[in-house]
N, C-alpha and C. Protein backbone atom coordinates (compact mmCIF):
# COMPACT_ATOMS: atom_id res chain seq x y z
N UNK A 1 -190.65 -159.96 -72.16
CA UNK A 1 -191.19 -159.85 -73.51
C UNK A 1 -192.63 -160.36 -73.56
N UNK A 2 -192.73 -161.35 -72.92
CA UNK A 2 -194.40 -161.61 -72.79
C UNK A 2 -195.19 -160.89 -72.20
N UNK A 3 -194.92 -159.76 -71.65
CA UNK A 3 -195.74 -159.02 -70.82
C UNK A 3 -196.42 -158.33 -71.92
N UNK A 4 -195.30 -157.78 -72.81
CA UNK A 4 -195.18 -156.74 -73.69
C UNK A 4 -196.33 -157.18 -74.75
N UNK A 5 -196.14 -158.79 -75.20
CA UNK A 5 -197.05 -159.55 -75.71
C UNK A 5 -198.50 -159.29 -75.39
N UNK A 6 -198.51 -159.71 -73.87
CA UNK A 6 -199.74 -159.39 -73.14
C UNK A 6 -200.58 -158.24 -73.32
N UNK A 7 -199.91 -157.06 -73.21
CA UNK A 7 -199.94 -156.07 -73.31
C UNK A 7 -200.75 -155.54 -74.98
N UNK A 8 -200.03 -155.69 -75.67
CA UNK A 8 -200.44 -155.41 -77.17
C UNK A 8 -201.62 -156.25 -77.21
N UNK A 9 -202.08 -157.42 -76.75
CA UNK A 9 -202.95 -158.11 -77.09
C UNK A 9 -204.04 -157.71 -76.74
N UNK A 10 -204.12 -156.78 -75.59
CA UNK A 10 -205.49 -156.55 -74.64
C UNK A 10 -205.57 -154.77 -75.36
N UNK A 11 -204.69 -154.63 -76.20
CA UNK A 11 -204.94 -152.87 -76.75
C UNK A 11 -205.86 -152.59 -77.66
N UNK A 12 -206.38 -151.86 -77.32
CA UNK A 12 -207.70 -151.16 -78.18
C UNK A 12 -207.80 -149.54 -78.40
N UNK A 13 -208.55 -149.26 -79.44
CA UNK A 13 -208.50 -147.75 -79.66
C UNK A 13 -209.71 -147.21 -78.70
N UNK A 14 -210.19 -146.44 -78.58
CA UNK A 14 -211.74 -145.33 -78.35
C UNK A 14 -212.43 -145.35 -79.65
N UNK A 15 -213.44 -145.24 -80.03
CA UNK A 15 -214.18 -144.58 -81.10
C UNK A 15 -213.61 -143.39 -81.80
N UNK A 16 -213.44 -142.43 -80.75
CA UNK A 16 -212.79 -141.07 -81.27
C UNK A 16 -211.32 -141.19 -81.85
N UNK A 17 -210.53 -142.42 -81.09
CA UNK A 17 -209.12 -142.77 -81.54
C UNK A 17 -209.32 -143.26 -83.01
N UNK A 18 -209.97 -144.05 -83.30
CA UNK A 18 -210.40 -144.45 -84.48
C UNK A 18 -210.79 -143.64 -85.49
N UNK A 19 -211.22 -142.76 -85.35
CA UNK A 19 -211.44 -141.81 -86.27
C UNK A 19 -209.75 -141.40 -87.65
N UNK A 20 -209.20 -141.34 -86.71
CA UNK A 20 -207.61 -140.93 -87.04
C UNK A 20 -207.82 -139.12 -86.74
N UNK A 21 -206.65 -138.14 -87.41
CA UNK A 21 -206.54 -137.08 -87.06
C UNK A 21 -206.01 -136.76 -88.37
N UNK A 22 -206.67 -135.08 -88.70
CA UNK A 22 -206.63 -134.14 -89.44
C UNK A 22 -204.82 -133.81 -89.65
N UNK A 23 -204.03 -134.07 -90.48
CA UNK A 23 -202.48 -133.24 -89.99
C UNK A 23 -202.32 -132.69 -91.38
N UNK A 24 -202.22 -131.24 -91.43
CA UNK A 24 -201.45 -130.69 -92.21
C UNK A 24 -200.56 -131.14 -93.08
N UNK A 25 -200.58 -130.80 -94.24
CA UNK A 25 -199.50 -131.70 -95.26
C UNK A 25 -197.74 -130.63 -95.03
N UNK A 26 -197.53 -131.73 -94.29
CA UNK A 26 -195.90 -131.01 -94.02
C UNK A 26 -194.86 -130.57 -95.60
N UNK A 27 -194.39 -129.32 -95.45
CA UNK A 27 -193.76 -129.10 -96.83
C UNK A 27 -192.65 -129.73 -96.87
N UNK A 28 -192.28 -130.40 -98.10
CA UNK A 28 -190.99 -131.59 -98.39
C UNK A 28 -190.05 -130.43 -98.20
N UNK A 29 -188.96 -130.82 -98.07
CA UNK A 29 -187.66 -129.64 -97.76
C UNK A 29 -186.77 -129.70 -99.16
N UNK A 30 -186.91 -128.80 -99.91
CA UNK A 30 -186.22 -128.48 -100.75
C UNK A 30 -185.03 -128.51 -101.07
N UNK A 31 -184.58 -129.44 -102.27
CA UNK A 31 -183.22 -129.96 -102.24
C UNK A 31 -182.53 -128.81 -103.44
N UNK A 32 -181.70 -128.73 -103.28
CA UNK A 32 -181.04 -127.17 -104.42
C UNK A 32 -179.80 -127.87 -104.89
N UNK A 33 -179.83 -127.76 -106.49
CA UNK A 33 -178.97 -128.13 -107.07
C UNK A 33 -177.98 -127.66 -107.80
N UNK A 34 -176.43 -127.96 -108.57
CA UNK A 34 -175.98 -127.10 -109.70
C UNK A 34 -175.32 -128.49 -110.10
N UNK A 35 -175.47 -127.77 -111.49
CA UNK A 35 -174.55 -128.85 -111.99
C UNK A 35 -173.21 -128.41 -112.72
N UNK A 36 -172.08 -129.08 -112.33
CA UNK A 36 -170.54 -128.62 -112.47
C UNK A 36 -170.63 -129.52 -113.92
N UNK A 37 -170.19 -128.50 -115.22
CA UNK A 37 -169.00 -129.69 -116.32
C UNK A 37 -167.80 -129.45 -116.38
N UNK A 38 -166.93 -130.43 -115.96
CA UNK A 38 -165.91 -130.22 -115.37
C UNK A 38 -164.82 -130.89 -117.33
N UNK A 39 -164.35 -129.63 -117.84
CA UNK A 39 -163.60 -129.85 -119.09
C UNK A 39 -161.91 -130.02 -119.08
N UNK A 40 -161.89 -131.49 -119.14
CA UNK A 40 -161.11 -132.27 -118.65
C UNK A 40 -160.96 -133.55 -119.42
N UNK A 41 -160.13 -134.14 -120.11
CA UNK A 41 -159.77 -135.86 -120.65
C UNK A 41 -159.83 -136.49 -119.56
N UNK A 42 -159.34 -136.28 -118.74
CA UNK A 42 -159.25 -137.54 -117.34
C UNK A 42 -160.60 -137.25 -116.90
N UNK A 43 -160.68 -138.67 -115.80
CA UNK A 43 -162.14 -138.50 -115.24
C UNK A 43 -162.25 -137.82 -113.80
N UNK A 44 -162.73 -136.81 -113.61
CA UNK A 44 -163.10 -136.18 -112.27
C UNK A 44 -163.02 -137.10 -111.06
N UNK A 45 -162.15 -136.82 -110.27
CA UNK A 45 -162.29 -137.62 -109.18
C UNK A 45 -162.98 -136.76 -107.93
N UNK A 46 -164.10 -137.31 -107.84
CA UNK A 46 -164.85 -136.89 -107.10
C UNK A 46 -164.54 -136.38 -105.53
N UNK A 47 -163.74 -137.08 -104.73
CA UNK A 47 -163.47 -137.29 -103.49
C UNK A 47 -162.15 -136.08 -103.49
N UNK A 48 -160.92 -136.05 -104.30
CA UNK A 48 -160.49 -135.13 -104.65
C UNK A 48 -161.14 -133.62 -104.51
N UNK A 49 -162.01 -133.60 -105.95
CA UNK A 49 -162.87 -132.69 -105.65
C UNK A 49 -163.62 -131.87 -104.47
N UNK A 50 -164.05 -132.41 -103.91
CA UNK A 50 -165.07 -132.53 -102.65
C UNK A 50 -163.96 -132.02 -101.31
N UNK A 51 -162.86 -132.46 -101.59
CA UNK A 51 -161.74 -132.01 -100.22
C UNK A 51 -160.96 -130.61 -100.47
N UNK A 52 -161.32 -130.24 -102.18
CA UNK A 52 -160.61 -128.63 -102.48
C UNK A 52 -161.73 -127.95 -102.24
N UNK A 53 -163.07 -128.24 -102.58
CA UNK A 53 -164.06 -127.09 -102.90
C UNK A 53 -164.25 -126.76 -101.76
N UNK A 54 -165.05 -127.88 -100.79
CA UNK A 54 -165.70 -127.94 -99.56
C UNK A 54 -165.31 -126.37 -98.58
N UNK A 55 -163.91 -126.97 -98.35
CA UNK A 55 -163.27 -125.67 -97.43
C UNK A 55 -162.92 -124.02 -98.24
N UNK A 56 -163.24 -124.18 -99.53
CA UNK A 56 -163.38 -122.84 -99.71
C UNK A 56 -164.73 -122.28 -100.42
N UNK A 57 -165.83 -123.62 -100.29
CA UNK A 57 -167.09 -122.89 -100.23
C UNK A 57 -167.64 -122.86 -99.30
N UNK A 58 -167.08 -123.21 -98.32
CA UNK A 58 -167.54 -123.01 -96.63
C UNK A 58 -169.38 -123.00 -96.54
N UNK A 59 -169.77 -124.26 -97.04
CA UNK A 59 -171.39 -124.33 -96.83
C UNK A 59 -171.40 -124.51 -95.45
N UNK A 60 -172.83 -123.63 -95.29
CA UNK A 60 -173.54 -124.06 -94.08
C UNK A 60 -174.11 -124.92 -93.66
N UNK A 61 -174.25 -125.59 -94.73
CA UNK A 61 -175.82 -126.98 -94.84
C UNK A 61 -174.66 -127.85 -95.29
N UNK A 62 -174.93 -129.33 -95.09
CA UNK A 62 -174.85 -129.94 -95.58
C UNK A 62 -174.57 -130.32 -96.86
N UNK A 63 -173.38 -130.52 -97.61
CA UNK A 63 -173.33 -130.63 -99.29
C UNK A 63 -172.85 -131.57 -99.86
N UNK A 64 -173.85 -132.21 -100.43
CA UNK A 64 -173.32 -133.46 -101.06
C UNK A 64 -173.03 -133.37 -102.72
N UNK A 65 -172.01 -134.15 -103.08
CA UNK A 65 -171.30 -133.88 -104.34
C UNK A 65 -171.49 -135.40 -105.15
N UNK A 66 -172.05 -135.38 -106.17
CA UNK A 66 -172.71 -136.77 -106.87
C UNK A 66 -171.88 -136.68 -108.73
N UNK A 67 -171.55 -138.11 -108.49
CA UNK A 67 -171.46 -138.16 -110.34
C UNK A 67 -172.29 -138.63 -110.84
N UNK A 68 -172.71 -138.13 -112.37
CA UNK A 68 -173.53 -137.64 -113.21
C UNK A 68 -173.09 -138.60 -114.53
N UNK A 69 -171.89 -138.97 -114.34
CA UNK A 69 -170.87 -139.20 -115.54
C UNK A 69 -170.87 -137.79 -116.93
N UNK A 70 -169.58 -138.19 -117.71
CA UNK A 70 -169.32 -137.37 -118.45
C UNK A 70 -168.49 -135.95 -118.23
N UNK A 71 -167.99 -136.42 -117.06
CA UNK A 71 -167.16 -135.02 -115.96
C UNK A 71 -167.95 -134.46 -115.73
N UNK A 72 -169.77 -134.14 -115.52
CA UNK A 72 -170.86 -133.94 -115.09
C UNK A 72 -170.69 -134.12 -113.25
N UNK A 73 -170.67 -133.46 -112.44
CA UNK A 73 -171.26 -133.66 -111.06
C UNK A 73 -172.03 -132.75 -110.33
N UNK A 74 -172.72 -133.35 -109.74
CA UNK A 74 -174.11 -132.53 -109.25
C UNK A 74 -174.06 -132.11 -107.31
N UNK A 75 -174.15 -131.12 -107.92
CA UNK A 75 -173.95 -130.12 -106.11
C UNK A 75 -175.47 -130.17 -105.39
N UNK A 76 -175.16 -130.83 -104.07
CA UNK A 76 -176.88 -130.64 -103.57
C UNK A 76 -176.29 -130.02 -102.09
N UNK A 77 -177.64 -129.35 -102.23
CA UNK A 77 -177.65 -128.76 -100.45
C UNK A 77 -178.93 -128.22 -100.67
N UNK A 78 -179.30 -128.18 -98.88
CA UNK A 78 -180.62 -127.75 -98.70
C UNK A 78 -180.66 -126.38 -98.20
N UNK A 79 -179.70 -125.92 -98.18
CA UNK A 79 -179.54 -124.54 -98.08
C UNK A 79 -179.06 -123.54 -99.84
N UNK A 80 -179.82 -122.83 -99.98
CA UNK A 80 -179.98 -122.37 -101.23
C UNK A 80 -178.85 -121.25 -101.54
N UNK A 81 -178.41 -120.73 -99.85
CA UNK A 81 -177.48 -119.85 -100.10
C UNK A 81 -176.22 -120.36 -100.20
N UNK A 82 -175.97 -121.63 -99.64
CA UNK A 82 -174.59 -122.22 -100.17
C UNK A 82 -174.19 -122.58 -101.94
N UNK A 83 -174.94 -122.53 -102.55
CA UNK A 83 -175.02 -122.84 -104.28
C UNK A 83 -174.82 -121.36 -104.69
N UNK A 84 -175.91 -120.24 -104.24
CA UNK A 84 -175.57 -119.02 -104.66
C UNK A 84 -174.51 -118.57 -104.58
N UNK A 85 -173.79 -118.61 -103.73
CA UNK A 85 -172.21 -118.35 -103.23
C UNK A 85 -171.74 -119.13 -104.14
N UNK A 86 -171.26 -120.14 -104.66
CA UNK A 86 -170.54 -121.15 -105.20
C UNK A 86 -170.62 -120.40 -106.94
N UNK A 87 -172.25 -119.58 -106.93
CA UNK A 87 -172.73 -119.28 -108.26
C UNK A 87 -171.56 -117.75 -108.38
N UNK A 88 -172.28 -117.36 -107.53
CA UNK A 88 -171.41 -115.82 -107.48
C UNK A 88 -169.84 -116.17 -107.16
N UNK A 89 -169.29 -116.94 -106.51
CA UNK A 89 -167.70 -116.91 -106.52
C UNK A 89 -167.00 -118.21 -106.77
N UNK A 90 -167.73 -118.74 -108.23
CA UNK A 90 -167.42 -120.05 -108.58
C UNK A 90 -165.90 -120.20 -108.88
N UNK A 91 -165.38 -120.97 -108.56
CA UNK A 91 -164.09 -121.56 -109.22
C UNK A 91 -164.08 -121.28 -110.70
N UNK A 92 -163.35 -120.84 -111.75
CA UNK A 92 -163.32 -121.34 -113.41
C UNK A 92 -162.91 -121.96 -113.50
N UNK A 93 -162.09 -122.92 -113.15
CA UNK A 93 -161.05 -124.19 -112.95
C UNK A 93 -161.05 -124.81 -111.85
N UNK A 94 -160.41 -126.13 -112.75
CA UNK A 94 -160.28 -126.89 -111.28
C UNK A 94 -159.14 -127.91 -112.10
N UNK A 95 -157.95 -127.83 -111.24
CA UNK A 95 -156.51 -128.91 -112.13
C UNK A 95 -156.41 -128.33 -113.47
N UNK A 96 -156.53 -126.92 -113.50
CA UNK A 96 -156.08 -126.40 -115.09
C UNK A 96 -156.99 -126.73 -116.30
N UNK A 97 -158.21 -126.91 -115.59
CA UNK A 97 -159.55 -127.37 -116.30
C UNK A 97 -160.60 -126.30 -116.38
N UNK A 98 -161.50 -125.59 -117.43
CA UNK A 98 -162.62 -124.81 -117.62
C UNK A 98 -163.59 -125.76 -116.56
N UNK A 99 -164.44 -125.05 -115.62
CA UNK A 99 -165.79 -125.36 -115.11
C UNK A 99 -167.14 -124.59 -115.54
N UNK A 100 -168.13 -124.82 -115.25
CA UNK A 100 -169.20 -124.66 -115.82
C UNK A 100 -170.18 -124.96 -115.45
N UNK A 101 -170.93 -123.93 -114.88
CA UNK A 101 -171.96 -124.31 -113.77
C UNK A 101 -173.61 -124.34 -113.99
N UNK A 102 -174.12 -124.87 -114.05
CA UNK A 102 -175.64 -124.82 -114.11
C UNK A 102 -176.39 -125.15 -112.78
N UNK A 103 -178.08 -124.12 -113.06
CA UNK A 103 -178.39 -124.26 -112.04
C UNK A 103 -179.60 -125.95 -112.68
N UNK A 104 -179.96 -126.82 -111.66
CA UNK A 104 -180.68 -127.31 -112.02
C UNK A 104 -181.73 -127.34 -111.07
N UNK A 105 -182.74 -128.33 -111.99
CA UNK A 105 -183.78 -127.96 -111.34
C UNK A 105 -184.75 -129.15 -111.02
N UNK A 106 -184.13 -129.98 -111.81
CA UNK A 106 -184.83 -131.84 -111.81
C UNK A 106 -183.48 -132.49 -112.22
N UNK A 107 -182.86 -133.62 -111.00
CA UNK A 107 -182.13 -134.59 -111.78
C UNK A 107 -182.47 -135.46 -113.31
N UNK A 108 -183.58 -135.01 -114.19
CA UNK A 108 -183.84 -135.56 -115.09
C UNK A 108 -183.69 -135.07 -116.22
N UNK A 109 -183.50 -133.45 -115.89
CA UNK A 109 -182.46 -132.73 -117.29
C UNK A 109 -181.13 -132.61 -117.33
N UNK A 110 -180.45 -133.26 -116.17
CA UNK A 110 -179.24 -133.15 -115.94
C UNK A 110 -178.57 -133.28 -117.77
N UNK A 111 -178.93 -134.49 -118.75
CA UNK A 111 -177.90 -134.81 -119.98
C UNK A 111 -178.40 -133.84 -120.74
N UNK A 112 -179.36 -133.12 -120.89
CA UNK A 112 -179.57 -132.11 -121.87
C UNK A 112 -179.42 -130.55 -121.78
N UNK A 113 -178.85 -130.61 -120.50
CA UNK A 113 -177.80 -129.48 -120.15
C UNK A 113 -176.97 -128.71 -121.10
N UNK A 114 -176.45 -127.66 -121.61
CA UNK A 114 -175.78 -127.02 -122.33
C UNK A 114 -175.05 -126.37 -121.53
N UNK A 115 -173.42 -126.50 -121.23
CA UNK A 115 -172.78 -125.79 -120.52
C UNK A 115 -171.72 -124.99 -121.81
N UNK A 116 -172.63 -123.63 -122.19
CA UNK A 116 -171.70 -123.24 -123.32
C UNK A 116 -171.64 -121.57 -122.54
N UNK A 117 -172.18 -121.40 -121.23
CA UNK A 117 -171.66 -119.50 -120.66
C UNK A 117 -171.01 -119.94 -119.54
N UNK A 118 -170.36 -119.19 -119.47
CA UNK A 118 -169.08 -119.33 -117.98
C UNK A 118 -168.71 -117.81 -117.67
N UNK A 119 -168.92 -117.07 -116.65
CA UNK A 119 -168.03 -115.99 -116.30
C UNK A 119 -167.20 -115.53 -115.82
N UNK A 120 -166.35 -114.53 -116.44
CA UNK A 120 -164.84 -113.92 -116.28
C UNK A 120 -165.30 -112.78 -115.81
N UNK A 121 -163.91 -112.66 -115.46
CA UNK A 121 -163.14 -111.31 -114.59
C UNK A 121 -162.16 -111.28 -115.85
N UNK A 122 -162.43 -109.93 -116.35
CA UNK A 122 -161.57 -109.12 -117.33
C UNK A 122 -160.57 -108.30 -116.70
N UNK A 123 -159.17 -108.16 -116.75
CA UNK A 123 -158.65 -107.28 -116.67
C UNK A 123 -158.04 -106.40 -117.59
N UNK A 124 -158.01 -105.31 -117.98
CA UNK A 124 -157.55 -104.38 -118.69
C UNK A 124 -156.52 -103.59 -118.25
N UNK A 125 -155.64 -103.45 -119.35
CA UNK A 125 -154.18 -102.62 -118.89
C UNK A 125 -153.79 -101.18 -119.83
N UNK A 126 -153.25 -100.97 -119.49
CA UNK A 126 -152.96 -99.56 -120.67
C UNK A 126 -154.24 -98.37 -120.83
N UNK A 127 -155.27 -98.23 -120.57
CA UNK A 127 -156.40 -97.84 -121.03
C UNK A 127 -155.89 -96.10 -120.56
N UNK A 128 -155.77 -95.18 -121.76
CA UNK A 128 -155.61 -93.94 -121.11
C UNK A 128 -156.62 -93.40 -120.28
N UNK A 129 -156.27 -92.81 -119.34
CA UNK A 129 -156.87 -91.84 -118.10
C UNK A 129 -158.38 -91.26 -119.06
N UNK A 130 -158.52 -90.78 -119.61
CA UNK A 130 -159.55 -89.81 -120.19
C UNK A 130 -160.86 -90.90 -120.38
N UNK A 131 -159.79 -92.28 -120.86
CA UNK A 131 -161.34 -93.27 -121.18
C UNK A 131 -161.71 -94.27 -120.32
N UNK A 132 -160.94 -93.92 -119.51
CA UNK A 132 -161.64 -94.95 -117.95
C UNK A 132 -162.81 -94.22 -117.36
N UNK A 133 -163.85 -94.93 -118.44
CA UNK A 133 -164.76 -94.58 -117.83
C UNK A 133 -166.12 -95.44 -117.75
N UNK A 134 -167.24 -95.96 -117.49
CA UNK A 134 -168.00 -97.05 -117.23
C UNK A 134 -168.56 -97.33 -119.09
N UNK A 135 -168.91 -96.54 -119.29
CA UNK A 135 -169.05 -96.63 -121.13
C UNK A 135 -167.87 -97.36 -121.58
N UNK A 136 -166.41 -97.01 -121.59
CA UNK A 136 -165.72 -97.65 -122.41
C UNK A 136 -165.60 -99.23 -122.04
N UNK A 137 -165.98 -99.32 -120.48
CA UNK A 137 -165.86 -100.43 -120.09
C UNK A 137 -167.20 -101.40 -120.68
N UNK A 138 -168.03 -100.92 -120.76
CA UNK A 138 -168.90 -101.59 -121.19
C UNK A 138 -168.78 -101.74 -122.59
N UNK A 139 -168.20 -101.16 -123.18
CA UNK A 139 -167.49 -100.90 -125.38
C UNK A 139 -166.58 -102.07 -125.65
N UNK A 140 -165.90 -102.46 -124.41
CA UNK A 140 -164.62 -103.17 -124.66
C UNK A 140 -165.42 -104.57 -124.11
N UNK A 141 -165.85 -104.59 -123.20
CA UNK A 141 -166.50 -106.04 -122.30
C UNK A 141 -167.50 -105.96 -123.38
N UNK A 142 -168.47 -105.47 -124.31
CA UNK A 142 -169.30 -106.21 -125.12
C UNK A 142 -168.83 -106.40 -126.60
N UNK A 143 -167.34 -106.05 -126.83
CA UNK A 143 -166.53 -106.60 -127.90
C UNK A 143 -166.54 -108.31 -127.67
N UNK A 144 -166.15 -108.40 -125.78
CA UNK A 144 -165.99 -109.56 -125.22
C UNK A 144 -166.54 -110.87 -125.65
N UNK A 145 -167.67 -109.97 -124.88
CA UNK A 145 -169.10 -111.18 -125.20
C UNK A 145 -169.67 -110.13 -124.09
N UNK A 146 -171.03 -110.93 -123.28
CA UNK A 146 -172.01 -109.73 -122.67
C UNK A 146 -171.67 -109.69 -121.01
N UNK A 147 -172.05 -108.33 -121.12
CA UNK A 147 -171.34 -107.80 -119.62
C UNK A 147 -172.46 -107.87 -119.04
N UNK A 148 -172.42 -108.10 -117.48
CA UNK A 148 -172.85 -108.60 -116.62
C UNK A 148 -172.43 -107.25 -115.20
């Protein structure tokens, strides 16, 4: 260890070392968020959570699952296509509970969030042959609410 001492003591830069060096401002890596309201009396148990979703949102990246409080929890990954997936083939439930997904965009709007759209899969039965057709479907789904 005293060498090492020795060593550091007798170190010096160059002129040119001294200068320092020009480096590119490296881009921060983009963290991607959603936020789940999970509509429910009991309180979300997180860890629960995290052991149903995980294996059937099969992320690629890394995903970490955070409480927010208020049955509020916040989905992060640095991969943007694991959230899109989750967006496009979200759960509507979870334990016989409405979910509700937002995208966010700063942990600092997380409480002023409005989770009042959620989307369904309609099924329709009976519809005679003559009116199966993309119009009526769109007549009956915007009786609904708005088709998508």
């Amino acid at each position: 260890m005293a060498r090492l001492d020795d060593l550091w003591a007798r170190f010096t830069l160059t002129e040119d070392e001294e200068g320092g060096a020009d480096v590119p401002n490296q881009e921060v890596m983009d963290v991607h968020r959603l936020a789940g309201k999970f509509f429910m009396k009991r309180v979300v148990n997180v860890e629960a959570m995290g052991r149903t979703f995980k294996p059937l949102w099969k992320p690629v990246g890394e995903l970490k699952i955070l409480d927010s409080r208020d049955n509020v929890l916040v989905f992060e990954s640095d991969d943007i296509m694991d959230l899109e997936r989750v967006l496009e083939y979200e759960p509507r439930s979870y334990d016989k509970s409405l979910i509700a997904f937002q995208r966010v965009h700063d942990v600092e709007q997380i409480p002023q969030l409005e989770y009042n759209q959620i989307m369904f899969w309609v099924q329709l039965h009976n519809i005679p042959v003559k009116n199966l057709t993309h119009e009526t479907g769109e007549a009956i789904g915007n009786s609904i609410g708005k088709v998508v």
